[in-house]
Protein backbone atom coordinates (compact mmCIF):
# COMPACT_ATOMS: atom_id res chain seq x y z
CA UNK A 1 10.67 13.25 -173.97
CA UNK A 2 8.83 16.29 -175.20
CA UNK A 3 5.31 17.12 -173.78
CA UNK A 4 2.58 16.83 -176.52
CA UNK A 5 1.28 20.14 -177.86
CA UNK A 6 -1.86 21.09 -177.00
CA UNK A 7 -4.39 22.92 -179.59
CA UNK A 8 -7.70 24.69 -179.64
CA UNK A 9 -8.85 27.38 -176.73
CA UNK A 10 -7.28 27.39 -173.32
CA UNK A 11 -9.09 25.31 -170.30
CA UNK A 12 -11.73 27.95 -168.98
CA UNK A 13 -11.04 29.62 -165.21
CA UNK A 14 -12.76 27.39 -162.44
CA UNK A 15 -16.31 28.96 -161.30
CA UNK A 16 -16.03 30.84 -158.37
CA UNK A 17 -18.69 29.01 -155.81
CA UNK A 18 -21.46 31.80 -156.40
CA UNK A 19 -21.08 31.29 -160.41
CA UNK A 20 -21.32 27.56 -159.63
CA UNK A 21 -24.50 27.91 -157.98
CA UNK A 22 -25.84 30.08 -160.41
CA UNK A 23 -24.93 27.34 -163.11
CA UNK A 24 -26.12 24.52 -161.47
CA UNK A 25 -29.81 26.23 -160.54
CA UNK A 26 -29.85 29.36 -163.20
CA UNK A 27 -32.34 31.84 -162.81
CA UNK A 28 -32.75 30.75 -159.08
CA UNK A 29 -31.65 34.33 -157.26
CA UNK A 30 -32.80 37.20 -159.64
CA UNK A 31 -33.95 40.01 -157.62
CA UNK A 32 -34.50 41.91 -160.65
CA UNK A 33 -37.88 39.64 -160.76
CA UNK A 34 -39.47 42.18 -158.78
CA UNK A 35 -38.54 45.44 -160.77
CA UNK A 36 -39.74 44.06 -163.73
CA UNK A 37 -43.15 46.52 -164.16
CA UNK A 38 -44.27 49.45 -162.30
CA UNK A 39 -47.45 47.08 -160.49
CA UNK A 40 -44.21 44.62 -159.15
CA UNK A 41 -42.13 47.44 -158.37
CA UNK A 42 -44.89 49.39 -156.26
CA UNK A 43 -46.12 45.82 -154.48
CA UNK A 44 -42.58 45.39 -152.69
CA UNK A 45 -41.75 49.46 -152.22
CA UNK A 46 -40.31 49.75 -148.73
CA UNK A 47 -41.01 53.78 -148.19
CA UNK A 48 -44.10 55.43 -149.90
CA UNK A 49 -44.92 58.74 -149.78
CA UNK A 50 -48.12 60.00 -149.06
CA UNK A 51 -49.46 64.11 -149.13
CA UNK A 52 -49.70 63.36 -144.86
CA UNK A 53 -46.19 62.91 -144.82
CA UNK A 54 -45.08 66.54 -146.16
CA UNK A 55 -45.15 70.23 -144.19
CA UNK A 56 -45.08 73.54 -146.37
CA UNK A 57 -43.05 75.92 -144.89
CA UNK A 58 -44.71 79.61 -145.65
CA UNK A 59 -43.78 83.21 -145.53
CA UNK A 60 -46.02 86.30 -144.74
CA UNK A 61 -44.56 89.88 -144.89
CA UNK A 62 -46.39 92.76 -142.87
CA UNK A 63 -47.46 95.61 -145.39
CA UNK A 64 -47.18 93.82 -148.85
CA UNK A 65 -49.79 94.27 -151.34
CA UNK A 66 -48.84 91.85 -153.42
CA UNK A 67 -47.17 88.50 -152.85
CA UNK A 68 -43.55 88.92 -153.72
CA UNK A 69 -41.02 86.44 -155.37
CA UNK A 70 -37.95 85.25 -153.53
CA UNK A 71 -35.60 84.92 -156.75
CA UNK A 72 -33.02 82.56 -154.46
CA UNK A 73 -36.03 80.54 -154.25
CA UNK A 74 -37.81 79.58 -157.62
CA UNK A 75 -41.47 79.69 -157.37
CA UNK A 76 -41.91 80.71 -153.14
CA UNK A 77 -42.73 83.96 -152.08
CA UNK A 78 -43.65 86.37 -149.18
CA UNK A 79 -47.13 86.15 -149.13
CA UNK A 80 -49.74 88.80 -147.93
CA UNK A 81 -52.58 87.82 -145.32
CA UNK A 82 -54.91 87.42 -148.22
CA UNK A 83 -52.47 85.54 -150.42
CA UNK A 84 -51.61 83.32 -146.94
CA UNK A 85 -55.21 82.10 -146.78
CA UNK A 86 -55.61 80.96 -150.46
CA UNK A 87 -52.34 79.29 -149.98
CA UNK A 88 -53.31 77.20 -147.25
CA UNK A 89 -56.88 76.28 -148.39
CA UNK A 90 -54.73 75.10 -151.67
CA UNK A 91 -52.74 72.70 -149.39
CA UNK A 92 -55.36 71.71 -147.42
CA UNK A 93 -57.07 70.88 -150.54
CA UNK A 94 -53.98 68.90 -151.41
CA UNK A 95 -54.04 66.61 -148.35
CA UNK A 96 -50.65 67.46 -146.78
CA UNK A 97 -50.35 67.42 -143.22
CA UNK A 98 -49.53 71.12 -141.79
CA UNK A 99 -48.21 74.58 -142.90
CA UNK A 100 -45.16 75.95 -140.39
CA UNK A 101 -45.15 79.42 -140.70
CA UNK A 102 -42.43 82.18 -140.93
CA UNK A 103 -43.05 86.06 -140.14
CA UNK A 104 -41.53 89.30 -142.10
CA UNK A 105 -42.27 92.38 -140.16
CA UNK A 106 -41.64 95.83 -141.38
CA UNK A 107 -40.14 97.27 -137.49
CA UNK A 108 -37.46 95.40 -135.77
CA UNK A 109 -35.86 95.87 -132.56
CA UNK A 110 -32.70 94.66 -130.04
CA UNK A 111 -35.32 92.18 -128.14
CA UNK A 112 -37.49 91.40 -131.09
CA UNK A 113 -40.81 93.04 -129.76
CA UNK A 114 -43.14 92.29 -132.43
CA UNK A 115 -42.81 88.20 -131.97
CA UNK A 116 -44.76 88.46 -128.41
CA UNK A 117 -47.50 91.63 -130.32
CA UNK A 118 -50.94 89.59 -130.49
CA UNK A 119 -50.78 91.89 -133.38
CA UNK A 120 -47.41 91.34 -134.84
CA UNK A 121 -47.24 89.71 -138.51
CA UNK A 122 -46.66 86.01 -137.34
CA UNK A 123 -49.04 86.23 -134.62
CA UNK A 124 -51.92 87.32 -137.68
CA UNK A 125 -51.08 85.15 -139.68
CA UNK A 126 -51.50 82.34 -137.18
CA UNK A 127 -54.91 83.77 -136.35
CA UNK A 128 -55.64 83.96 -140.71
CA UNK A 129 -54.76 80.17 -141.15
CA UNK A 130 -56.84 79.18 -138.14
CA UNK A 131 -59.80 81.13 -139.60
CA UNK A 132 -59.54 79.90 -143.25
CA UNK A 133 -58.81 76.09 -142.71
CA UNK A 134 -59.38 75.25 -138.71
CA UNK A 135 -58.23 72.11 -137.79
CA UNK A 136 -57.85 70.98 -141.71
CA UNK A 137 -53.85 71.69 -141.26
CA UNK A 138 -51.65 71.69 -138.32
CA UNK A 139 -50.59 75.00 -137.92
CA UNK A 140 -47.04 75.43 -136.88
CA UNK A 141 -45.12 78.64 -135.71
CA UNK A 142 -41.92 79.29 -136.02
CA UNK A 143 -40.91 80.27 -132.44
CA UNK A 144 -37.36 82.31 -132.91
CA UNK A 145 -36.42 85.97 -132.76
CA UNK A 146 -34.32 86.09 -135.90
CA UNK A 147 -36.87 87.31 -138.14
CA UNK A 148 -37.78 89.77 -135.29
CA UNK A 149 -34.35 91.56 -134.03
CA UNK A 150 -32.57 94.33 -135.61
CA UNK A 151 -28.90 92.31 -135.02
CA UNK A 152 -30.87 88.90 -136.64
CA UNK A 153 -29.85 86.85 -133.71
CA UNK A 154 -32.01 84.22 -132.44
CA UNK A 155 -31.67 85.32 -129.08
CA UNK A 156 -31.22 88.90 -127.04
CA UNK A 157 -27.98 90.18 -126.63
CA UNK A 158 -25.46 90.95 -123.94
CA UNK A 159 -24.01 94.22 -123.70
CA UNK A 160 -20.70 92.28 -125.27
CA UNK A 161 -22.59 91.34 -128.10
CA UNK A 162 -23.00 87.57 -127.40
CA UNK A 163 -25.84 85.36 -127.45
CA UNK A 164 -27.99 85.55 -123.79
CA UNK A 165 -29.10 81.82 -123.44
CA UNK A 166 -31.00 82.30 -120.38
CA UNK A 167 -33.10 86.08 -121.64
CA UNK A 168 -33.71 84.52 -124.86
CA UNK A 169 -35.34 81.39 -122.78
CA UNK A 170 -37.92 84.37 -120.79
CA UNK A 171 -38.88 86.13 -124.63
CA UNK A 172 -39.84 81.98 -126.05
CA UNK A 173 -41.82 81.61 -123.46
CA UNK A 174 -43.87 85.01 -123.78
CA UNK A 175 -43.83 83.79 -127.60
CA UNK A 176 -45.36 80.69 -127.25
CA UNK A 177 -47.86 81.90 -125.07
CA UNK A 178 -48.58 84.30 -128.20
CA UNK A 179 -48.42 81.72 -130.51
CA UNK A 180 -50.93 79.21 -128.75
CA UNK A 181 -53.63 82.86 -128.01
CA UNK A 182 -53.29 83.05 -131.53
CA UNK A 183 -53.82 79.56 -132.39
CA UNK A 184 -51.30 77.79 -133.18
CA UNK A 185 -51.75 73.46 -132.84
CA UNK A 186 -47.98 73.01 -132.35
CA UNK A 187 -45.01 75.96 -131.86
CA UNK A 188 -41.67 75.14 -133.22
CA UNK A 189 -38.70 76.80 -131.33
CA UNK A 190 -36.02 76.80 -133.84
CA UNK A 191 -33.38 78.84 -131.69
CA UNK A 192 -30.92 75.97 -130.15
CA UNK A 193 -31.09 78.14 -126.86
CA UNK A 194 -29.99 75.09 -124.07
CA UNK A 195 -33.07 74.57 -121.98
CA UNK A 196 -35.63 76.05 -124.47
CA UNK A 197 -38.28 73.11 -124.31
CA UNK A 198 -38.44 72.80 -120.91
CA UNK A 199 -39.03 76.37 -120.24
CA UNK A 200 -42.01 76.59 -123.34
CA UNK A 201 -43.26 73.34 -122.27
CA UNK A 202 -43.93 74.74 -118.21
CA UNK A 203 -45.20 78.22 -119.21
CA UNK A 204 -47.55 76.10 -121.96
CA UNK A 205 -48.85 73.87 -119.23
CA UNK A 206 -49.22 76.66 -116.39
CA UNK A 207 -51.32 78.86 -118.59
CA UNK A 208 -53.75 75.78 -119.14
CA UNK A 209 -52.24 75.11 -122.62
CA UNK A 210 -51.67 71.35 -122.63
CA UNK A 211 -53.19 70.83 -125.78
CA UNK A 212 -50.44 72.70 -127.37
CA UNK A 213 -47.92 70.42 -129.32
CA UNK A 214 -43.95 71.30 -128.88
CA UNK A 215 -41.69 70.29 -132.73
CA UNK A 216 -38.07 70.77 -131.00
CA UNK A 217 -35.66 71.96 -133.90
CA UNK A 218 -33.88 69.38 -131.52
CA UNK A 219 -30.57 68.91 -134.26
CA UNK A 220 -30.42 71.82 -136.17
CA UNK A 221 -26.97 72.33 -137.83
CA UNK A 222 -25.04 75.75 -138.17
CA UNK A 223 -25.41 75.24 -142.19
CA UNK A 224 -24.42 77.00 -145.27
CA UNK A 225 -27.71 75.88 -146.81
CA UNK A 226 -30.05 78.34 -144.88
CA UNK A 227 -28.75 80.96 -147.66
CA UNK A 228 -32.00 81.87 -149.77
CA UNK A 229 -34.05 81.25 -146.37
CA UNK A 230 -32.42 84.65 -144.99
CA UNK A 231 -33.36 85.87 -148.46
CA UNK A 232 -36.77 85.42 -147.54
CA UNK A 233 -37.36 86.45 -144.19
CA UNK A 234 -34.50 89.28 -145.29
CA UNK A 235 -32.42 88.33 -141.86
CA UNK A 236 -30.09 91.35 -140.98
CA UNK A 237 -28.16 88.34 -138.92
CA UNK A 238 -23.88 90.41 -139.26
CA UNK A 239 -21.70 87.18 -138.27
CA UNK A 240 -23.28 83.82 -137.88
CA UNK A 241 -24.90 81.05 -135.14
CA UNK A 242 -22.05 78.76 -135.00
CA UNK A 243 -22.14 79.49 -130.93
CA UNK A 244 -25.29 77.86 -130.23
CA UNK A 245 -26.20 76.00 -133.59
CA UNK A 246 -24.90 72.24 -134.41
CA UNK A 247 -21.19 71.86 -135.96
CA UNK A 248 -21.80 70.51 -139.18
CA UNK A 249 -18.78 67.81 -138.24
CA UNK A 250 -20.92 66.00 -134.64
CA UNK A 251 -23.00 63.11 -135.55
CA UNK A 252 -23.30 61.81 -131.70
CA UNK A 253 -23.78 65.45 -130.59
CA UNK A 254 -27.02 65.04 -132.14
CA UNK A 255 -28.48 62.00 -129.93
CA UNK A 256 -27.65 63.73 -126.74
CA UNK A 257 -29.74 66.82 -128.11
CA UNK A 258 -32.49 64.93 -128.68
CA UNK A 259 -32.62 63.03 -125.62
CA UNK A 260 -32.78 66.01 -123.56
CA UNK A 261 -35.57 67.55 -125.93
CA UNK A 262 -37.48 64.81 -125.40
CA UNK A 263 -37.02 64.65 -121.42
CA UNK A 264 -38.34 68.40 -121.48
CA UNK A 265 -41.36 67.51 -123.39
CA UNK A 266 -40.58 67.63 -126.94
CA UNK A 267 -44.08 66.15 -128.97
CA UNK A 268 -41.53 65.68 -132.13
CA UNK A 269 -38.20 66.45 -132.68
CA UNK A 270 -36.52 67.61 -136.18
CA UNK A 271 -33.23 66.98 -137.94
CA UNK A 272 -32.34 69.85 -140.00
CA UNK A 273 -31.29 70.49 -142.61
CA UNK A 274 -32.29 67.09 -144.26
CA UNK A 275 -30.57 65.94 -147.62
CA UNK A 276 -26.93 66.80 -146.28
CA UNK A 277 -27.44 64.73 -142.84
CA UNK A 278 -29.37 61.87 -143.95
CA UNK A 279 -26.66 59.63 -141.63
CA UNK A 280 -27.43 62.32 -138.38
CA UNK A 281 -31.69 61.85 -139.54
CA UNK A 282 -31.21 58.03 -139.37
CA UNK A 283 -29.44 57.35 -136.22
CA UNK A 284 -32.36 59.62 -134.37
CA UNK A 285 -35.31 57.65 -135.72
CA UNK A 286 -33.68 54.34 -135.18
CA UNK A 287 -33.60 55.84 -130.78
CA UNK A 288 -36.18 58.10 -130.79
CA UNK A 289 -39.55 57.85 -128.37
CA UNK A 290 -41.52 60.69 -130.17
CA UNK A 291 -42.07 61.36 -134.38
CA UNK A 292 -39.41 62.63 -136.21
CA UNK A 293 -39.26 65.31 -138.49
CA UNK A 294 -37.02 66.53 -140.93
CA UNK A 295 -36.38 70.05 -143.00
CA UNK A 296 -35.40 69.92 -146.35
CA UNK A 297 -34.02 73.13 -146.61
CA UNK A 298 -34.10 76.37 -148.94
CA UNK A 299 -30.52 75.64 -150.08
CA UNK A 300 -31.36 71.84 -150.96
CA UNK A 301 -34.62 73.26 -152.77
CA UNK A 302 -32.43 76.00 -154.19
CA UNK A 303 -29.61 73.75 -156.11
CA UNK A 304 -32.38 71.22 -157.62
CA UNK A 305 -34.06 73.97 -159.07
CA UNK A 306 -31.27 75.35 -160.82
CA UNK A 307 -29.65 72.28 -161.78
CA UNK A 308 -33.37 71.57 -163.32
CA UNK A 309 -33.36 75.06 -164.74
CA UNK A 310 -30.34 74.02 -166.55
CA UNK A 311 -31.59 70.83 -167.73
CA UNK A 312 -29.30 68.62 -166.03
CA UNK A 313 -31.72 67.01 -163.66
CA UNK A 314 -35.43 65.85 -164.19
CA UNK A 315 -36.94 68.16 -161.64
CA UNK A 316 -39.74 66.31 -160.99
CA UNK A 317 -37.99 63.10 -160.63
CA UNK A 318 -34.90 64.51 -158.52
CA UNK A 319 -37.43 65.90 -156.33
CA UNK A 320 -39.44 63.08 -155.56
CA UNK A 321 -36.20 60.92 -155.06
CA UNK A 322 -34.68 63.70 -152.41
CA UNK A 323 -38.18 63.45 -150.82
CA UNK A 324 -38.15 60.07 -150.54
CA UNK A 325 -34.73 59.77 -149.54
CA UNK A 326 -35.38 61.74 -146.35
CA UNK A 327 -38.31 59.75 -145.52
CA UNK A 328 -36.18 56.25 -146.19
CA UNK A 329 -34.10 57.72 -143.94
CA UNK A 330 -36.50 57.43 -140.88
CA UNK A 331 -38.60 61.32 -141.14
CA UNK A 332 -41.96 61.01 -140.23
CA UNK A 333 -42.80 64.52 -141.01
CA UNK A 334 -40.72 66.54 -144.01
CA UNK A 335 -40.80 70.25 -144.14
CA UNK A 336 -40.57 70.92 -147.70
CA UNK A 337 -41.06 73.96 -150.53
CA UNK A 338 -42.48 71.20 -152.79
CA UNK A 339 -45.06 69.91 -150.53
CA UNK A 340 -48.20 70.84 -152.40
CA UNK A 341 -46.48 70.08 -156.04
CA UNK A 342 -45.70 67.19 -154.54
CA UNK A 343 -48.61 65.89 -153.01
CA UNK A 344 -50.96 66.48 -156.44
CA UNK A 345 -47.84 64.46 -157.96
CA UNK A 346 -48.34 61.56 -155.57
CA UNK A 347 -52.91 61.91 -156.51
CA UNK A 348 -52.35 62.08 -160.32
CA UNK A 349 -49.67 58.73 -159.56
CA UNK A 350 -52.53 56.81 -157.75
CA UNK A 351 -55.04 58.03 -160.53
């Protein structure tokens, strides 16, 4: 007995249990309900930015008359002290939250005398920013000898050439105490010396300044993307910092860094750089007792811009997304070259 022959289309596949679901209620799950038009997408946004949420990082060079372009860095420059003030009114203006500030001097030495001169370039400008916007801005200082030493360390020297951990911890504190005369709200040692809040944070509170705020570069990584920043502060750093900056391969590393930032008296604590650790950023705002901030560095500014230049990314879109992206990723605080652009973006959006 032959078996009858069968005609027409094949039987269809069984439904999987989630396509039986969605046949027996359809249009039940359909997250895409709540993309459907800008008003819906904005009601249910998890992370919004907001101009209180960004830093501008800034650069003054002693004896310019002019600002000057940094061509690794599309549209930043080395400002002068006059060209420093209308800068910051303009971000005041703009709502963002502070202005961390980077010296240039003309005169550099082994120990990096003119970060501790009340007269030095960083030390001015401090003074300037205070004058022209008070209390508007937080003002930041950068609190490292790189920009100051003639070898572009971030610390003195032994006589073999090495890093000093301990010296460097006696010339922060004489520079924050400089710093905080000058007026800075909140110093920012950036070195990755061991011990370096502790020691800041006691000299601080001897001298009667409590009121001055401590951002710990607590997780700063020994990074290839710092490139056009040494363009800009023209470092004269022969070698590198891999001996007391982060390896780029240590996620945990990070944690214990911050923990013992924060046990010295750390106000905040940064991740940098930003984009390229996003994992390292994430894991120390989910444990972290104080804010969290975040540096979206030159090199991460440096490679939208010229893909944009190019044409191959919206600029305006990629950088709102990398913003956005650090702050999803737990930053309180982002240090960014974009932060005023950004931040009259964000006004005309709301307009």
């Amino acid at each position: 007995m032959t078996e009858p022959r069968t005609t027409g289309a094949p039987a269809p596949a069984p439904l999987s249990p989630v396509e039986a679901v969605a046949a027996a209620r359809p249009g039940r799950v359909r997250p895409r309900r709540l993309r459907g038009n800008p008003g819906l997408r904005r009601s249910v946004s998890e992370v919004r930015l907001h101009p209180a949420d960004l830093v501008l990082p800034l650069f003054v060079k002693e004896g310019l008359a002019e600002p000057a372009p940094i061509a690794s860095m599309p549209g930043v420059v080395q400002h002068t002290r006059d060209s420093l003030r209308r800068a910051v009114a303009e971000a005041a203006a703009a709502g963002i939250s502070g202005v961390n500030l980077f010296g240039v001097p003309l005169v550099r030495d082994a120990d990096g005398s003119g970060a501790t001169d009340p007269d030095g370039v960083l030390n001015q400008a401090i003074a300037d920013v205070r004058a022209e916007v008070g209390d508007a801005l937080v003002v930041q200082a950068d609190l490292c000898l790189d920009e100051f030493t003639d070898h572009g360390h971030c610390g003195v020297l032994t006589a073999d050439g090495s890093v000093d951990n301990d010296a460097t911890l006696v010339r922060y504190a004489e520079m924050a105490l400089a710093q905080a005369a000058a007026g800075a709200h909140m110093v920012a040692p950036s070195g990755m010396m061991d011990g370096q809040v502790g020691v800041i944070r006691d000299v601080l509170d001897a001298a009667g300044r409590t009121d001055v705020a401590v951002l710990a570069y607590a997780a700063k990584y020994a990074s290839v993307l710092y490139g056009p920043f040494r363009d800009a502060v023209e470092s004269t750093l022969d070698g590198d910092r891999r001996t007391y900056q982060m390896d780029p391969a240590n996620r945990r590393e990070a944690l214990r860094e911050v923990a013992l930032d924060i046990e010295e008296g750390a106000d905040v604590v940064m991740v940098k750089p930003a984009g390229a650790y996003l994992d390292v950023l994430a894991d120390v705002a989910a444990t972290s007792t104080v804010p969290v901030a975040a540096y979206q560095v030159s090199g991460e500014m440096a490679m939208v811009e010229a893909a944009a230049a190019q044409g191959w990314l919206d600029r305006r879109r990629a950088i709102t997304e990398s913003v956005l992206g650090i702050r999803r990723a737990g930053a309180d605080q982002v240090l960014t070259y974009w932060a005023v652009e950004l931040a009259h973006w964000l006004r005309e959006e709301w307009r």
